[in-house]
N, C-alpha and C. Protein backbone atom coordinates (compact mmCIF):
# COMPACT_ATOMS: atom_id res chain seq x y z
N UNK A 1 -101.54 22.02 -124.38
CA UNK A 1 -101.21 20.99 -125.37
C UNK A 1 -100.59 19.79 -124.66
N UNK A 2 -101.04 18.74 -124.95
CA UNK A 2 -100.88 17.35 -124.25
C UNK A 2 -99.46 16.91 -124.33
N UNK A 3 -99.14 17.38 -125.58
CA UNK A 3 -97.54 16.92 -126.02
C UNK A 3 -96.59 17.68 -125.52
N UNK A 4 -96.63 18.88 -125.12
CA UNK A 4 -95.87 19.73 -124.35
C UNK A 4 -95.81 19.64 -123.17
N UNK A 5 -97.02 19.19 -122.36
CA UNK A 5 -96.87 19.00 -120.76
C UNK A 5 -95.95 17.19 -120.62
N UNK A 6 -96.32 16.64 -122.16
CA UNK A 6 -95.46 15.13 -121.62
C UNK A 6 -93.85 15.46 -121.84
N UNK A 7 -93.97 16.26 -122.83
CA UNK A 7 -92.19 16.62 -122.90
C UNK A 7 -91.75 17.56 -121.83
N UNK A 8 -92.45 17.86 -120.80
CA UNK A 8 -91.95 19.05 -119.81
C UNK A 8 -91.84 17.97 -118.47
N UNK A 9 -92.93 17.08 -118.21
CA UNK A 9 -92.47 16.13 -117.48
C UNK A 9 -91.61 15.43 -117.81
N UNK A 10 -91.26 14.28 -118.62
CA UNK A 10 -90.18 13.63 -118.93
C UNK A 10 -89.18 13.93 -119.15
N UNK A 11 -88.76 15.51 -119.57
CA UNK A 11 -87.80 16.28 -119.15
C UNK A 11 -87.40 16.75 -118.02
N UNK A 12 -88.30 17.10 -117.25
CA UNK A 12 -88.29 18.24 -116.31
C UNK A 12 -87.78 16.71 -114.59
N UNK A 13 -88.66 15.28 -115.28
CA UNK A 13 -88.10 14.81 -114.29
C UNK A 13 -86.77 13.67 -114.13
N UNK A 14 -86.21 14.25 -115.39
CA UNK A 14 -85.20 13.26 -115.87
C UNK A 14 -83.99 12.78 -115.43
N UNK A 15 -83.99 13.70 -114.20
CA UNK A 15 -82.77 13.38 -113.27
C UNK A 15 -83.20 12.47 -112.37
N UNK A 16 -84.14 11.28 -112.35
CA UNK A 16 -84.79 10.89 -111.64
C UNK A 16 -85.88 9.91 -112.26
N UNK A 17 -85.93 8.82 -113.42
CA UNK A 17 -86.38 8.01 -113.85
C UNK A 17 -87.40 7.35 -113.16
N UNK A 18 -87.33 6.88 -112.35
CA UNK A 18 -87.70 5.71 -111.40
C UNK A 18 -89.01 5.87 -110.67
N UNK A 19 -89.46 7.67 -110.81
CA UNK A 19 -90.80 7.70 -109.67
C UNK A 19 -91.86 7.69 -111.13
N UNK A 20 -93.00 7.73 -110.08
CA UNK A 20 -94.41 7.47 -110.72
C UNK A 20 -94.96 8.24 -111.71
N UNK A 21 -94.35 9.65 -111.80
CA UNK A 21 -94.52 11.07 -113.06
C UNK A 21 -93.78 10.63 -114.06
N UNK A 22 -92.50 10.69 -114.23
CA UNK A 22 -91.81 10.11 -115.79
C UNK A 22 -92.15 9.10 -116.00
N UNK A 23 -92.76 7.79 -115.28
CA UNK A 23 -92.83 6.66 -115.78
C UNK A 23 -94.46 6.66 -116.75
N UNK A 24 -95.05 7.11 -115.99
CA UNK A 24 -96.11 7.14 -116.40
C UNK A 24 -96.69 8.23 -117.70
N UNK A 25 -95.98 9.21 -117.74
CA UNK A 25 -95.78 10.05 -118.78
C UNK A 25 -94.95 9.43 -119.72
N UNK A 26 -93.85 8.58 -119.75
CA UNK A 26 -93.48 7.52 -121.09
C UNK A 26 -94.58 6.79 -121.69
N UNK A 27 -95.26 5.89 -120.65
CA UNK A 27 -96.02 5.28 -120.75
C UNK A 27 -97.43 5.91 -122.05
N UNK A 28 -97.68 6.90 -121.65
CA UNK A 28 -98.56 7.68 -122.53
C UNK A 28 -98.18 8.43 -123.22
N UNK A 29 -96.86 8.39 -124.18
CA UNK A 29 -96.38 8.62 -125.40
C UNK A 29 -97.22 8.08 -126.43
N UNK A 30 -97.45 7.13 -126.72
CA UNK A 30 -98.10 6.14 -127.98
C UNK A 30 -99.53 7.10 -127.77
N UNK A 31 -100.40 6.91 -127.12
CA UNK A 31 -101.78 8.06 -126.78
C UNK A 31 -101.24 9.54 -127.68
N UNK A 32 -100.54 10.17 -126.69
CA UNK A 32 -100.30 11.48 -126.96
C UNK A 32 -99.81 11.90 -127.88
N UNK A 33 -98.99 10.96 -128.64
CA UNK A 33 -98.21 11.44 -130.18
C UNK A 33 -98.80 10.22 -131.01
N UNK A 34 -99.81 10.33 -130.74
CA UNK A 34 -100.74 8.57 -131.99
C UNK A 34 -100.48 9.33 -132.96
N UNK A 35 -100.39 10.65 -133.97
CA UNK A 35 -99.94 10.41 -134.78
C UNK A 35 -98.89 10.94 -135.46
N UNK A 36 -97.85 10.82 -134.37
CA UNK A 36 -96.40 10.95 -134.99
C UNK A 36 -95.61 9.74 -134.42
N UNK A 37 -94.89 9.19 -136.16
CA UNK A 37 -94.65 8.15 -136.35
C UNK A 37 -93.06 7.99 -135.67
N UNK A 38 -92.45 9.72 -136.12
CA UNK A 38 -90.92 9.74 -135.94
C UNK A 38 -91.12 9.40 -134.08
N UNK A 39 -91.78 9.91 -133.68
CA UNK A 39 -91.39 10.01 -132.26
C UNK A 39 -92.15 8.94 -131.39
N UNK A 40 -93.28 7.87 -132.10
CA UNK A 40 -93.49 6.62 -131.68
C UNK A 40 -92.49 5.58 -132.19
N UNK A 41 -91.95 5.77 -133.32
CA UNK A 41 -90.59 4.82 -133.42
C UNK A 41 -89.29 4.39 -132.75
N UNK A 42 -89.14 6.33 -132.36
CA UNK A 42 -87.74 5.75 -131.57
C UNK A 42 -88.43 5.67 -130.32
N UNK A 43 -89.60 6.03 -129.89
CA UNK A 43 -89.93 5.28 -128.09
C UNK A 43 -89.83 3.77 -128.48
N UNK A 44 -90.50 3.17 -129.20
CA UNK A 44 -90.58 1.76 -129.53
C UNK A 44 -88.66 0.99 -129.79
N UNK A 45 -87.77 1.75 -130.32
CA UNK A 45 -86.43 1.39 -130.21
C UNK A 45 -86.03 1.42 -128.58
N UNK A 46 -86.73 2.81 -127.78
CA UNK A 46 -86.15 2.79 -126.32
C UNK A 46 -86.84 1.91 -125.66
N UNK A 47 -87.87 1.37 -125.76
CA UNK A 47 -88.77 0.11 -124.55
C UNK A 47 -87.53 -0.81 -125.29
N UNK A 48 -87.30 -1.31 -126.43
CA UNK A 48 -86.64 -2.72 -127.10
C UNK A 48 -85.36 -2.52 -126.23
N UNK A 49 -84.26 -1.56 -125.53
CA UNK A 49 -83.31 -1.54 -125.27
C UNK A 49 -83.53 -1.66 -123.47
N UNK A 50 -84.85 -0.74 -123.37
CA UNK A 50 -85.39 -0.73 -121.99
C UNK A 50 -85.06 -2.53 -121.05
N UNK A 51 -86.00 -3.27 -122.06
CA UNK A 51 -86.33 -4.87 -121.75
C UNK A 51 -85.22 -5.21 -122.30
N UNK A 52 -83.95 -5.16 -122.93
CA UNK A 52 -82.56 -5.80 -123.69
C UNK A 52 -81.76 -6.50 -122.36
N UNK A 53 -82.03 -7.50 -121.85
CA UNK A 53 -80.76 -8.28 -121.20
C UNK A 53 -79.78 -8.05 -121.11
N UNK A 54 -79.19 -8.09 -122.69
CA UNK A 54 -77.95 -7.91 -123.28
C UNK A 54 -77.44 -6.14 -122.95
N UNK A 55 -78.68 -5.55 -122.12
CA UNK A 55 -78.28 -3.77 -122.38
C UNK A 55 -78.54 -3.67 -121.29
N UNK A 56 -77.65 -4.27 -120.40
CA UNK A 56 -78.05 -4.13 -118.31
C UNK A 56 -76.48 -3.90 -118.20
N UNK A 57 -75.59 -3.46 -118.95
CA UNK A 57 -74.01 -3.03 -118.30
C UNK A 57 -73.83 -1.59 -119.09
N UNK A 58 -72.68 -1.08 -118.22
CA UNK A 58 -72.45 0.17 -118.62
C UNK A 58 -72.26 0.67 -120.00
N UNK A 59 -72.37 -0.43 -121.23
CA UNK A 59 -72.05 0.31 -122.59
C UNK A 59 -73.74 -0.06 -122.76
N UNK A 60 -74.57 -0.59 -122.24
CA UNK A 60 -75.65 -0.87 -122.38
C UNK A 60 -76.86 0.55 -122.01
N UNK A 61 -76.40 0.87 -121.03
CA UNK A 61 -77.12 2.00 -120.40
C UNK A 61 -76.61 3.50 -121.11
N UNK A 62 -75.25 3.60 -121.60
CA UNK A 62 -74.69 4.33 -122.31
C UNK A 62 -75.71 4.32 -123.47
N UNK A 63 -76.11 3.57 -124.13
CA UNK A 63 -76.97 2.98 -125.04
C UNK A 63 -78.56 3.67 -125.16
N UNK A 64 -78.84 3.34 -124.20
CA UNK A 64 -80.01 3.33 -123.48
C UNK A 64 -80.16 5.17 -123.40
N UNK A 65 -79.60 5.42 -122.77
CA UNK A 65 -79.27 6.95 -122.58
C UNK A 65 -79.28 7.40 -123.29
N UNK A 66 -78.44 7.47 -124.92
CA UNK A 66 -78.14 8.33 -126.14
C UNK A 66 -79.38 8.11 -126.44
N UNK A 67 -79.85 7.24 -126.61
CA UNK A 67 -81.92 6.77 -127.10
C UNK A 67 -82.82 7.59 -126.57
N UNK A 68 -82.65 7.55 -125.20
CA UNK A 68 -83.64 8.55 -124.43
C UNK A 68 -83.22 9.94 -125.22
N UNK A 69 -82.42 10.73 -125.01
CA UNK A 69 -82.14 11.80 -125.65
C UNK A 69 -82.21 11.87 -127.10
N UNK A 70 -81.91 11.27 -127.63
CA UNK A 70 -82.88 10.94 -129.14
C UNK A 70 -84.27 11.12 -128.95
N UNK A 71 -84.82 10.47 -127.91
CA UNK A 71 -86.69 10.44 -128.17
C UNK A 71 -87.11 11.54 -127.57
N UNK A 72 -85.79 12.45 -127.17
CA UNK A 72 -86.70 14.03 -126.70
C UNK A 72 -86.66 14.91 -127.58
N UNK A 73 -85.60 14.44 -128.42
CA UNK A 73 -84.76 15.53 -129.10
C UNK A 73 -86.11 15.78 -130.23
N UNK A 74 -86.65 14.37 -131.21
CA UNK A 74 -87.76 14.15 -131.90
C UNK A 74 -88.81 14.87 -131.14
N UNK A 75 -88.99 14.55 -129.82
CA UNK A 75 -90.03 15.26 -129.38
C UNK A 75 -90.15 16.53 -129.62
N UNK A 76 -89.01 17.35 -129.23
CA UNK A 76 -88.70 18.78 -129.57
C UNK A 76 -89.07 18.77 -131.11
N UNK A 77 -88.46 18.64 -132.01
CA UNK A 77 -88.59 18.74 -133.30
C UNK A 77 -89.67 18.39 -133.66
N UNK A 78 -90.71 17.03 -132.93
CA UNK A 78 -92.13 17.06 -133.17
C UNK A 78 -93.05 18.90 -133.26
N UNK A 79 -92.09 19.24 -132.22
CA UNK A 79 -93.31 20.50 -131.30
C UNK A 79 -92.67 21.81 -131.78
N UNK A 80 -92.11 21.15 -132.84
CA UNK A 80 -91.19 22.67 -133.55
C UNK A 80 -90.93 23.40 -132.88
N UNK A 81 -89.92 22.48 -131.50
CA UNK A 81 -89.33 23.85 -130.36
C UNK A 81 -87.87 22.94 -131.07
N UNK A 82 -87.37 22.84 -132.13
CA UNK A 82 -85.53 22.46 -132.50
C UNK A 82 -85.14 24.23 -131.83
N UNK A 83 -85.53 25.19 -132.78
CA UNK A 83 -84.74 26.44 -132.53
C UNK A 83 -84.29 26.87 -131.31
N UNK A 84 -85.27 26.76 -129.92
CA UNK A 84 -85.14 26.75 -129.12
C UNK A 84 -84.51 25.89 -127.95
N UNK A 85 -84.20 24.07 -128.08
CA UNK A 85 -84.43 23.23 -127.74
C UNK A 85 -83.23 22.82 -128.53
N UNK A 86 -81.97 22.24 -127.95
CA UNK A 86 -80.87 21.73 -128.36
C UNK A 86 -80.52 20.26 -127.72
N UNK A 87 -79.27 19.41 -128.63
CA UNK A 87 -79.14 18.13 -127.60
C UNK A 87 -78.46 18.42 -125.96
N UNK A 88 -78.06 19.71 -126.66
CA UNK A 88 -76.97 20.07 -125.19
C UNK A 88 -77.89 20.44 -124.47
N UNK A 89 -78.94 21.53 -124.39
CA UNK A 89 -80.24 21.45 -123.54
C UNK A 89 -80.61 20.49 -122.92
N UNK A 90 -81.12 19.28 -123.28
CA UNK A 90 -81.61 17.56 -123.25
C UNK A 90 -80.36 17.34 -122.64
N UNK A 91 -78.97 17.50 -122.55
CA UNK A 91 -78.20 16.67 -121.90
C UNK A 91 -77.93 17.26 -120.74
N UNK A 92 -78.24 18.52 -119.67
CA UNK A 92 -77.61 18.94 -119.24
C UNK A 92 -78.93 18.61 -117.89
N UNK A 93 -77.99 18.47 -116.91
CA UNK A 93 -79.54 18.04 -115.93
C UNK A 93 -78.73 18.70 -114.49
N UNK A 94 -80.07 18.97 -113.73
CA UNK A 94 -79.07 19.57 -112.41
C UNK A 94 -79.26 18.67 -111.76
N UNK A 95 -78.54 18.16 -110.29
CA UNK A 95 -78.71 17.17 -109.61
C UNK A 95 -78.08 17.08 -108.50
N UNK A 96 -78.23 17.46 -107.58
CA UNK A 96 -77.56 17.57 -106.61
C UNK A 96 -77.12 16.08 -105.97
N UNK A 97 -75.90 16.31 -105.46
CA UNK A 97 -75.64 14.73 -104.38
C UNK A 97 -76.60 14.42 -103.76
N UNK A 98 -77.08 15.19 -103.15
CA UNK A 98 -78.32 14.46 -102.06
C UNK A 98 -79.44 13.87 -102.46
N UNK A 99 -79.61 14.43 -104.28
CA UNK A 99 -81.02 13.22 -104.66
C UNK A 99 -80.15 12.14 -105.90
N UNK A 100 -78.64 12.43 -105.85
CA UNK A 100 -78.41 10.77 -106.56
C UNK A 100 -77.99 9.87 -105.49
N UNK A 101 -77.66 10.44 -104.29
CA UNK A 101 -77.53 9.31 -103.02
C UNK A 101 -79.22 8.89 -102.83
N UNK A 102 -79.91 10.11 -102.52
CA UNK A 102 -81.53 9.32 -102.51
C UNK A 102 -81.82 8.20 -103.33
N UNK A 103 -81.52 8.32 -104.64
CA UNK A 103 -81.84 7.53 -105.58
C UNK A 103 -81.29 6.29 -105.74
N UNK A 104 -80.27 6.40 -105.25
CA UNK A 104 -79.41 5.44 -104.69
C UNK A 104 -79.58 4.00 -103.76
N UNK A 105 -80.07 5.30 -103.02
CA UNK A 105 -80.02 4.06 -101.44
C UNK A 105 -81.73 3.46 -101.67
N UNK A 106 -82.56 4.45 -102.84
CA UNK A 106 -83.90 3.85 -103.00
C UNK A 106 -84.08 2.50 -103.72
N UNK A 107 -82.69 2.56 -104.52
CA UNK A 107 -82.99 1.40 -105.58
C UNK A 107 -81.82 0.30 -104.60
N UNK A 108 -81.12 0.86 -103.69
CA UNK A 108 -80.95 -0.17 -102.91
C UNK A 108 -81.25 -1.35 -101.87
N UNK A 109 -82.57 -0.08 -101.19
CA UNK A 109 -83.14 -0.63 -100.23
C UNK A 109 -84.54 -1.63 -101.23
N UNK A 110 -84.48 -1.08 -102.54
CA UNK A 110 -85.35 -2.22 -103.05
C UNK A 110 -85.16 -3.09 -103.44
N UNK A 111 -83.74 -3.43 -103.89
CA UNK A 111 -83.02 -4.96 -104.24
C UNK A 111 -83.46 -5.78 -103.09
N UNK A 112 -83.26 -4.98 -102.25
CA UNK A 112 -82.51 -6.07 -100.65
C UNK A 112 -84.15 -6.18 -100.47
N UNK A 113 -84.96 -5.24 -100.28
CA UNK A 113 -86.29 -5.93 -100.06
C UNK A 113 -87.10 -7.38 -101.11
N UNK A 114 -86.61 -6.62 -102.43
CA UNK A 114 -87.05 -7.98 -102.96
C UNK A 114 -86.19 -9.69 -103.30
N UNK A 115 -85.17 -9.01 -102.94
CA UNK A 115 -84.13 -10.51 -102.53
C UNK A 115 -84.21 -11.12 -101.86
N UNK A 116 -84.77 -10.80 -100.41
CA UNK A 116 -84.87 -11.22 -99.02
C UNK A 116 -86.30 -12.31 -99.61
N UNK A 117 -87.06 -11.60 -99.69
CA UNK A 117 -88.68 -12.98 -100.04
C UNK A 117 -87.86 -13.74 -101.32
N UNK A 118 -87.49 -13.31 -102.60
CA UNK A 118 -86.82 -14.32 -103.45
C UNK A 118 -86.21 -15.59 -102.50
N UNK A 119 -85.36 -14.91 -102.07
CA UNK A 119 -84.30 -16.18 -101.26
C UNK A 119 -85.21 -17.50 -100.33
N UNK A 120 -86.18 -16.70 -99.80
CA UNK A 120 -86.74 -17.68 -99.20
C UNK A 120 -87.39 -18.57 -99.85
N UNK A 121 -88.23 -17.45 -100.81
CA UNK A 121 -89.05 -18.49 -101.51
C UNK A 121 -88.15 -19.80 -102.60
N UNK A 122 -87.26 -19.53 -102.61
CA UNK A 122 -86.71 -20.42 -103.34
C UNK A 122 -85.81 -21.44 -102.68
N UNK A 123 -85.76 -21.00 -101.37
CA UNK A 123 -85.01 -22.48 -100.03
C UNK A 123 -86.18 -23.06 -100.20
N UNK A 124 -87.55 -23.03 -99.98
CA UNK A 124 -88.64 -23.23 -99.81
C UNK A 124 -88.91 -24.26 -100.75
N UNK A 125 -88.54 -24.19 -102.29
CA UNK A 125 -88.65 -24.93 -103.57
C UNK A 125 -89.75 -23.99 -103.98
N UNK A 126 -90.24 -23.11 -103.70
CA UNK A 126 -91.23 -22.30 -104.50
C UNK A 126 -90.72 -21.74 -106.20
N UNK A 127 -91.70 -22.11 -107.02
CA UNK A 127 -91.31 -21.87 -108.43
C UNK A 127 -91.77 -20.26 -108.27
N UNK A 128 -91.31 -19.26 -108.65
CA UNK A 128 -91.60 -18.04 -108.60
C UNK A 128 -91.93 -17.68 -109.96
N UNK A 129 -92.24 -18.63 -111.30
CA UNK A 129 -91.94 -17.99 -112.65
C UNK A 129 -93.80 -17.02 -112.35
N UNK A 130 -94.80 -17.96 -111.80
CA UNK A 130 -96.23 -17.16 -111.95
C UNK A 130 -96.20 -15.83 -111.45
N UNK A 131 -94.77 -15.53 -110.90
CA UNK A 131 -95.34 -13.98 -110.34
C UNK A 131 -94.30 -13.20 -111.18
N UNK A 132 -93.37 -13.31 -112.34
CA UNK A 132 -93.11 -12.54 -113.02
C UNK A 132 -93.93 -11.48 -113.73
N UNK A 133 -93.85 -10.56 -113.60
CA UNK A 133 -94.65 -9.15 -114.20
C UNK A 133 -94.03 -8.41 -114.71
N UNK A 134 -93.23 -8.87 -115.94
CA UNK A 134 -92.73 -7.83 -116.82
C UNK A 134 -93.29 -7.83 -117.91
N UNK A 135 -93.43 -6.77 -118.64
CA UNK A 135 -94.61 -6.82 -119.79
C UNK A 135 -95.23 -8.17 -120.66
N UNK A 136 -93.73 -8.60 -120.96
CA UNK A 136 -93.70 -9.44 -121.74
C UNK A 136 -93.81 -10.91 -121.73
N UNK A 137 -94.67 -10.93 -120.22
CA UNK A 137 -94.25 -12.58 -119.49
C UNK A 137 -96.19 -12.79 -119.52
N UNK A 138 -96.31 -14.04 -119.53
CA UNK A 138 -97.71 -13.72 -119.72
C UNK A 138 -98.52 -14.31 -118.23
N UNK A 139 -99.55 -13.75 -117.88
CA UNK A 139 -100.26 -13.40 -116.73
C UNK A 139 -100.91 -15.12 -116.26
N UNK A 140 -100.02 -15.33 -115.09
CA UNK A 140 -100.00 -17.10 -114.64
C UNK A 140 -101.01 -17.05 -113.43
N UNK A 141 -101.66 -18.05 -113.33
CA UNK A 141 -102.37 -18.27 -111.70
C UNK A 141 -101.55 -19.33 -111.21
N UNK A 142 -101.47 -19.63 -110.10
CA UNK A 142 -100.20 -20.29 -109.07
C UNK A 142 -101.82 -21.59 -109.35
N UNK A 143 -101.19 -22.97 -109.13
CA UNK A 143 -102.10 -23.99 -108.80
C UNK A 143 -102.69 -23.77 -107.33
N UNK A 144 -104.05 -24.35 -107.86
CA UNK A 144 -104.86 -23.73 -106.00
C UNK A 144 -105.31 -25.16 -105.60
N UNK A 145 -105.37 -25.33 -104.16
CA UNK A 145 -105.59 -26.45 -104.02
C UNK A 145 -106.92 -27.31 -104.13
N UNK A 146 -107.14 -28.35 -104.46
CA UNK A 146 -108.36 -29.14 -104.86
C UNK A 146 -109.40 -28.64 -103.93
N UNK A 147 -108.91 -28.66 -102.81
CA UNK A 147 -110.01 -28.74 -101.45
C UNK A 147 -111.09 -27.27 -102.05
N UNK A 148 -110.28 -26.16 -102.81
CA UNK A 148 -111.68 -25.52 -103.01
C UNK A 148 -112.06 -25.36 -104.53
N UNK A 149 -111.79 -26.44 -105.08
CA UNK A 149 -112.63 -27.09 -106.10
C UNK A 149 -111.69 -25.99 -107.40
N UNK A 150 -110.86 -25.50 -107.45
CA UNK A 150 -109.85 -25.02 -108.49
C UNK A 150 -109.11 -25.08 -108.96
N UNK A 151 -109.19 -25.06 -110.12
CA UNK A 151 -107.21 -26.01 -111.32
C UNK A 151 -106.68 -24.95 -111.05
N UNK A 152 -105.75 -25.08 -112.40
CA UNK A 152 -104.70 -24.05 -112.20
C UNK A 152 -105.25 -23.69 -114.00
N UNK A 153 -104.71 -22.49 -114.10
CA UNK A 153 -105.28 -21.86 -114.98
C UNK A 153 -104.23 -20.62 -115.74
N UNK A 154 -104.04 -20.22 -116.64
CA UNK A 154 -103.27 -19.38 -117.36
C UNK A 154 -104.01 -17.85 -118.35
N UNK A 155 -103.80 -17.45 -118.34
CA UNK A 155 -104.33 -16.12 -118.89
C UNK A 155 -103.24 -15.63 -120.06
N UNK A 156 -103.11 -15.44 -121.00
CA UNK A 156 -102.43 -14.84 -121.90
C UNK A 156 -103.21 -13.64 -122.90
C-alpha cells in the first residue's frame, strides 16, 4: 500500500529532513492521498509554514514541527493505525550525536558554499533575482547577449 510505505518513510526518516527520501516522499503526498482531504489539508498548512518568512526563528520552527506531527498523526488515522500509532510514538525519534553533528556541519558546509558565489556575484553587480528557485518565484532567463541573436525572455 502506497500510503503506508510514504508514512514509514517520512517517519522512519524524520530525524533527518534534509536528504533526498523524506523530501521526496512529502513531495508525493498530494498523488498518494488524492483522495484524502484531512491529510492533503494539513500538508498544504505545512508547505504555507514551510515557505513562511515570518516562521524561520525558534517559535517558528516550534510551529512548523507541531504541524509536521499533526500531518502524521492524520496520516495514521488516515490508515486506521490511531490504535496502534500515538502522538508520543510520532514524537519520539532516536538520534544519535554523531548524525545531528552530521547534519549539522552538512547544512553548514552548505551555507558557506552557497555564500561564497552569492558574495561574489554581488561585488560583481550581478542581479541574482533569475536564479531564484523556490517554488514560488517564477522561472527567469538571464539577458543573453545580442551577438547570438537572443532577448531576454521570461517563463511563468
Amino acid at each position: 500500500m502506497r500510503e503506508v510505505r510514504l508514512l514509514n518513510n517520512v517517519i522512519g526518516l524524520r530525524h533527518d529532513q534534509f536528504k533526498g527520501e523524506p523530501v521526496q516522499a512529502i513531495n508525493s503526498i498530494d498523488a498518494v492521498f488524492a483522495d484524502d482531504v484531512d491529510v492533503r489539508e494539513i500538508w498544504s498548512q505545512l508547505i504555507g509554514l514551510l515557505y513562511d518568512s515570518h516562521a524561520k526563528n525558534p517559535a517558528g520552527r516550534a510551529i512548523r514541527e507541531a504541524k509536521r506531527r499533526e500531518m502524521f498523526l492524520v496520516m495514521v488515522i488516515s490508515l486506521g493505525l490511531r490504535e496502534s500509532i500515538s502522538t508520543t510514538d510520532l514524537m519520539r525519534v532516536y538520534q544519535p550525536q554523531f548524525l545531528i553533528d552530521e547534519v549539522s556541519l552538512r547544512l553548514m558546509e552548505r551555507t558557506v558554499r552557497r555564500k561564497e558565489p552569492e558574495a561574489k556575484a554581488l561585488a560583481m553587480g550581478i542581479d541574482l533575482s533569475p536564479f531564484d528557485v523556490s517554488p514560488a518565484a517564477p522561472i527567469t532567463f538571464p539577458a543573453q547577449s545580442q551577438a547570438n541573436g537572443a532577448g531576454t525572455g521570461t517563463r511563468q
